[in-house]
Protein backbone atom coordinates (compact mmCIF):
# COMPACT_ATOMS: atom_id res chain seq x y z
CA UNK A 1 10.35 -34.62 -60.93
CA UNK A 2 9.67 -38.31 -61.45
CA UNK A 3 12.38 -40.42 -59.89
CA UNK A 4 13.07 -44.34 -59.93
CA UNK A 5 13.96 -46.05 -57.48
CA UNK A 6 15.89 -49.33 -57.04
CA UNK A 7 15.12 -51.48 -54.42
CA UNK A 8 17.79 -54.23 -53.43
CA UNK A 9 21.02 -52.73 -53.22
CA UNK A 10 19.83 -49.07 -53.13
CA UNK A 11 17.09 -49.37 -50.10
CA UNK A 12 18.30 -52.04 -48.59
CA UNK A 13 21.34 -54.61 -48.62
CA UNK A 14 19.60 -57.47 -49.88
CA UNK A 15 22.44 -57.76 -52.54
CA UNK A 16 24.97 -58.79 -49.97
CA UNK A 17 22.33 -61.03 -47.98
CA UNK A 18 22.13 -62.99 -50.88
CA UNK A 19 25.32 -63.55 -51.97
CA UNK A 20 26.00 -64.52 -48.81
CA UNK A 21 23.29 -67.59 -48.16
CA UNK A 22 23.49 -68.39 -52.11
CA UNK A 23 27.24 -69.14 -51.81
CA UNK A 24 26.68 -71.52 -48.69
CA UNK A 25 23.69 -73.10 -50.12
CA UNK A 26 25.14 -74.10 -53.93
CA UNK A 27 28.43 -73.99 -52.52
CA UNK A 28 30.96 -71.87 -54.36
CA UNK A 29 31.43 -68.58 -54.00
CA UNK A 30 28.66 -66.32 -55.91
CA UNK A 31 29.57 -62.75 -55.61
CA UNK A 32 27.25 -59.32 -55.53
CA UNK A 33 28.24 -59.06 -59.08
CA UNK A 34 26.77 -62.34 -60.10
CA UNK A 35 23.85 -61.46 -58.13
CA UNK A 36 23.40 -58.03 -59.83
CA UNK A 37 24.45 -59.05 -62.83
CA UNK A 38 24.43 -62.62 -63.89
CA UNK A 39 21.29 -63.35 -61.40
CA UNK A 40 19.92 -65.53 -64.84
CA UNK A 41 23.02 -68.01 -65.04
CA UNK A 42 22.57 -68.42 -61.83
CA UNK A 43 21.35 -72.39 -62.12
CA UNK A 44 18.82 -72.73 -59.40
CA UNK A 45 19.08 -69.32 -58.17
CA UNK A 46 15.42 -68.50 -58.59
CA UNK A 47 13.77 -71.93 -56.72
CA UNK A 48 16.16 -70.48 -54.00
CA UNK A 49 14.86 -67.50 -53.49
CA UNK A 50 11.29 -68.68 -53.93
CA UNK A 51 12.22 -70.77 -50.82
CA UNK A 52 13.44 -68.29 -48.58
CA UNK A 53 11.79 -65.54 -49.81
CA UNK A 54 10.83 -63.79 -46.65
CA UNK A 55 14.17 -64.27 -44.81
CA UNK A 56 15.91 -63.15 -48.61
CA UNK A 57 13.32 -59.84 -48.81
CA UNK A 58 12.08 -59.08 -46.23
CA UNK A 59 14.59 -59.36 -43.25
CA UNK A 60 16.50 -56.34 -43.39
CA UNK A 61 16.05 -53.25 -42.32
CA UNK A 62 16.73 -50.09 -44.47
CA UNK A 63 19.79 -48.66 -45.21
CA UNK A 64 20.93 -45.54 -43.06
CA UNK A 65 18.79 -42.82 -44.00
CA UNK A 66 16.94 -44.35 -46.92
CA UNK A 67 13.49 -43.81 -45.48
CA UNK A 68 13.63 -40.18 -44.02
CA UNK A 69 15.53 -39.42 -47.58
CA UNK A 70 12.77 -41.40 -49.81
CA UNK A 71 9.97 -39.59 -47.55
CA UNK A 72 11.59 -36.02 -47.65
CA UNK A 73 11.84 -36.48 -51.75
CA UNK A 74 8.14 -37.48 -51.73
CA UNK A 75 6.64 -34.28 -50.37
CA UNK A 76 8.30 -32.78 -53.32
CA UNK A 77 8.58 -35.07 -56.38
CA UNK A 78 7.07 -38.43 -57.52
CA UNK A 79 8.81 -41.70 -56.31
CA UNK A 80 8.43 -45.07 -58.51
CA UNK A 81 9.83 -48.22 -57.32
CA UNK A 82 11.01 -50.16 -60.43
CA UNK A 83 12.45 -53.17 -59.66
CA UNK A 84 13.87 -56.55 -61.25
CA UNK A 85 12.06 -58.50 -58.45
CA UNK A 86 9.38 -60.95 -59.68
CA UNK A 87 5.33 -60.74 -59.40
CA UNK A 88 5.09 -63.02 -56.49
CA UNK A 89 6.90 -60.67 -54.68
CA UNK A 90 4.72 -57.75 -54.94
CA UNK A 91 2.38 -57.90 -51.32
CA UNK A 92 5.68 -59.05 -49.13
CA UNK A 93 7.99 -55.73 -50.94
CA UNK A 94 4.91 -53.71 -50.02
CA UNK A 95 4.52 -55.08 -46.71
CA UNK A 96 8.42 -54.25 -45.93
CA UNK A 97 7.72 -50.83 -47.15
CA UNK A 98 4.49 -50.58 -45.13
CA UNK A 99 6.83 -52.02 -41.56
CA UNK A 100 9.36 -49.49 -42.74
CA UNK A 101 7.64 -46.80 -42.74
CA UNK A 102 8.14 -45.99 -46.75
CA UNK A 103 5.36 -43.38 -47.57
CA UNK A 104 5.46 -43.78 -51.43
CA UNK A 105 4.35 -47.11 -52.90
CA UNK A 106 3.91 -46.83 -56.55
CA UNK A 107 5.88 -50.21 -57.42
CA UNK A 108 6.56 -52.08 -60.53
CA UNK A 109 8.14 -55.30 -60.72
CA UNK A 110 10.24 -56.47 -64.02
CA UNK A 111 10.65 -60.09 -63.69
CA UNK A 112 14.76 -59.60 -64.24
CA UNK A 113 13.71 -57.87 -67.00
CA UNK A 114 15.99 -54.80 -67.96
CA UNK A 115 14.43 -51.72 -66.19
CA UNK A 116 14.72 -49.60 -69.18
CA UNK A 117 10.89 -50.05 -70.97
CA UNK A 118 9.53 -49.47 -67.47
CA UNK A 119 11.11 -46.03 -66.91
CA UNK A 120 10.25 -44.17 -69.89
CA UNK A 121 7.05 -45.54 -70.08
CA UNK A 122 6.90 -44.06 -66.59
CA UNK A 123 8.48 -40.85 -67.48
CA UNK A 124 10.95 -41.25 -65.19
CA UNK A 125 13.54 -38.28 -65.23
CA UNK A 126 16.38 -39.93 -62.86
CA UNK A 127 17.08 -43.18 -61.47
CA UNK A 128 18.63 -44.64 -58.88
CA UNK A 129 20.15 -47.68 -59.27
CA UNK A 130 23.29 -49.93 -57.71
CA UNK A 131 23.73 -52.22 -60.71
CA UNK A 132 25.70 -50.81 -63.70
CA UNK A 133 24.59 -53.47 -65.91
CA UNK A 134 20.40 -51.32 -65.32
CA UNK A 135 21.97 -48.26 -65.53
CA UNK A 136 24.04 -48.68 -68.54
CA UNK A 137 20.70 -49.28 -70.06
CA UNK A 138 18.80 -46.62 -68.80
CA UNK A 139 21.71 -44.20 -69.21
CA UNK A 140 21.57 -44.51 -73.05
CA UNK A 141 17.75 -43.99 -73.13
CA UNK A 142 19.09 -40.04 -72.27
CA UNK A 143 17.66 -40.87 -68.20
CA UNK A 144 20.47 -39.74 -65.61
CA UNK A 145 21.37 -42.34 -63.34
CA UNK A 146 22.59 -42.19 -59.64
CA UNK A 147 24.49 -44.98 -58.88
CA UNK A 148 24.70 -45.86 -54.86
CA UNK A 149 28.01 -46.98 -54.75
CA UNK A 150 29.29 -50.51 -53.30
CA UNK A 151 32.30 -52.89 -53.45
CA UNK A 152 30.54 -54.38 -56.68
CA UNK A 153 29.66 -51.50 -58.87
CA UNK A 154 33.00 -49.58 -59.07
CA UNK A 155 34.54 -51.71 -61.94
CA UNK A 156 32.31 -50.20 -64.64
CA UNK A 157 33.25 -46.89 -64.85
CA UNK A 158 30.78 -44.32 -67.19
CA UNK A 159 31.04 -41.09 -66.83
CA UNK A 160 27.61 -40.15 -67.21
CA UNK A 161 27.00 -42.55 -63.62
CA UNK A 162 26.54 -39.94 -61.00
CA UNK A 163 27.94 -41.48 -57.77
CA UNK A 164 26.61 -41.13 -54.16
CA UNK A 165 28.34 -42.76 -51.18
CA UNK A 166 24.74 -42.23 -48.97
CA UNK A 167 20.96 -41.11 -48.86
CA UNK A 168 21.86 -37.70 -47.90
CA UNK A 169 24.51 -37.40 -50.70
CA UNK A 170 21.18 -38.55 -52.81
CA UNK A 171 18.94 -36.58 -51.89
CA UNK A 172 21.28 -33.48 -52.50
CA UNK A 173 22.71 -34.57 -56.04
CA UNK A 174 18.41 -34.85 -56.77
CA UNK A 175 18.22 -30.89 -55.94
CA UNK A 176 21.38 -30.34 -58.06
CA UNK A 177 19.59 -32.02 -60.76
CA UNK A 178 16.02 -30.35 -60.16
């Protein structure tokens, strides 16, 4: 099975990070939602993250069990990283992989573009994804989407979102699917 992936937000909190340091920069509160969702209206949102772009990306460690789930899946199906970072971000992502230990490195990068063109030109037969805003769109292409859920994806409610709380809870709803 070919299965995207989602990086910030799925792998690894970078969601909340920057929410976090965004709101104390511009000053006003910018929530996970905006982040996920509204990243473009952002004004100024992009030069700050070109700034602080290896404290922003590359800080973090994983999320509990993302690695030993994302290497377990890759002994059995194909893992693609599709994700709305930009180009310039492409050696430092696979360098966090790389000190994470992430064994599958097929990434594409969409520039905040929707995720949608990327996944069936892929093939991709599920995703993983944290914002509902992606998935929405990748959901009506007929591609089954598991949402990781957080504090800023549960006001969207589709029934066709699969939701897991955790890797392992993941990793099993993949074998349901298989």
């Amino acid at each position: 099975m070919k299965i995207g992936v989602d990086i910030d937000g799925v792998i690894v909190d970078t969601i909340r990070l920057c929410s976090k340091e965004f709101s104390k920069h511009f000053g006003y509160d910018i929530t996970c939602e905006d982040i996920t969702c509204r990243f473009e209206q952002i004004e100024g949102g992009q030069e700050f993250i070109n700034q602080n772009l290896e404290y922003l990306f590359c800080s973090l460690p994983p999320y509990e069990d993302a690695v030993e789930a994302l290497n377990y899946l890759h002994k059995e199906h194909e893992i693609y990283f599709v994700s709305s970072r930009r180009d310039f971000t492409y050696d430092k992502t696979i360098d966090w992989f790389e000190k994470h230990g992430i064994l599958p490195r097929k990434l594409y990068l969409t520039g905040g573009k929707p995720k949608v063109q990327c996944c069936k030109e892929l093939g991709i037969e599920v995703f993983i994804e944290d914002s509902t805003a992606y998935a929405s769109d990748i959901i009506e292409s007929g591609i089954p989407v598991i949402i990781f859920k957080t504090e800023y994806n549960q006001a969207l409610k589709n029934d066709m979102f699969i939701y897991c709380d955790n890797w392992k809870e993941i990793v099993n709803t993949i074998f349901e699917l298989c």
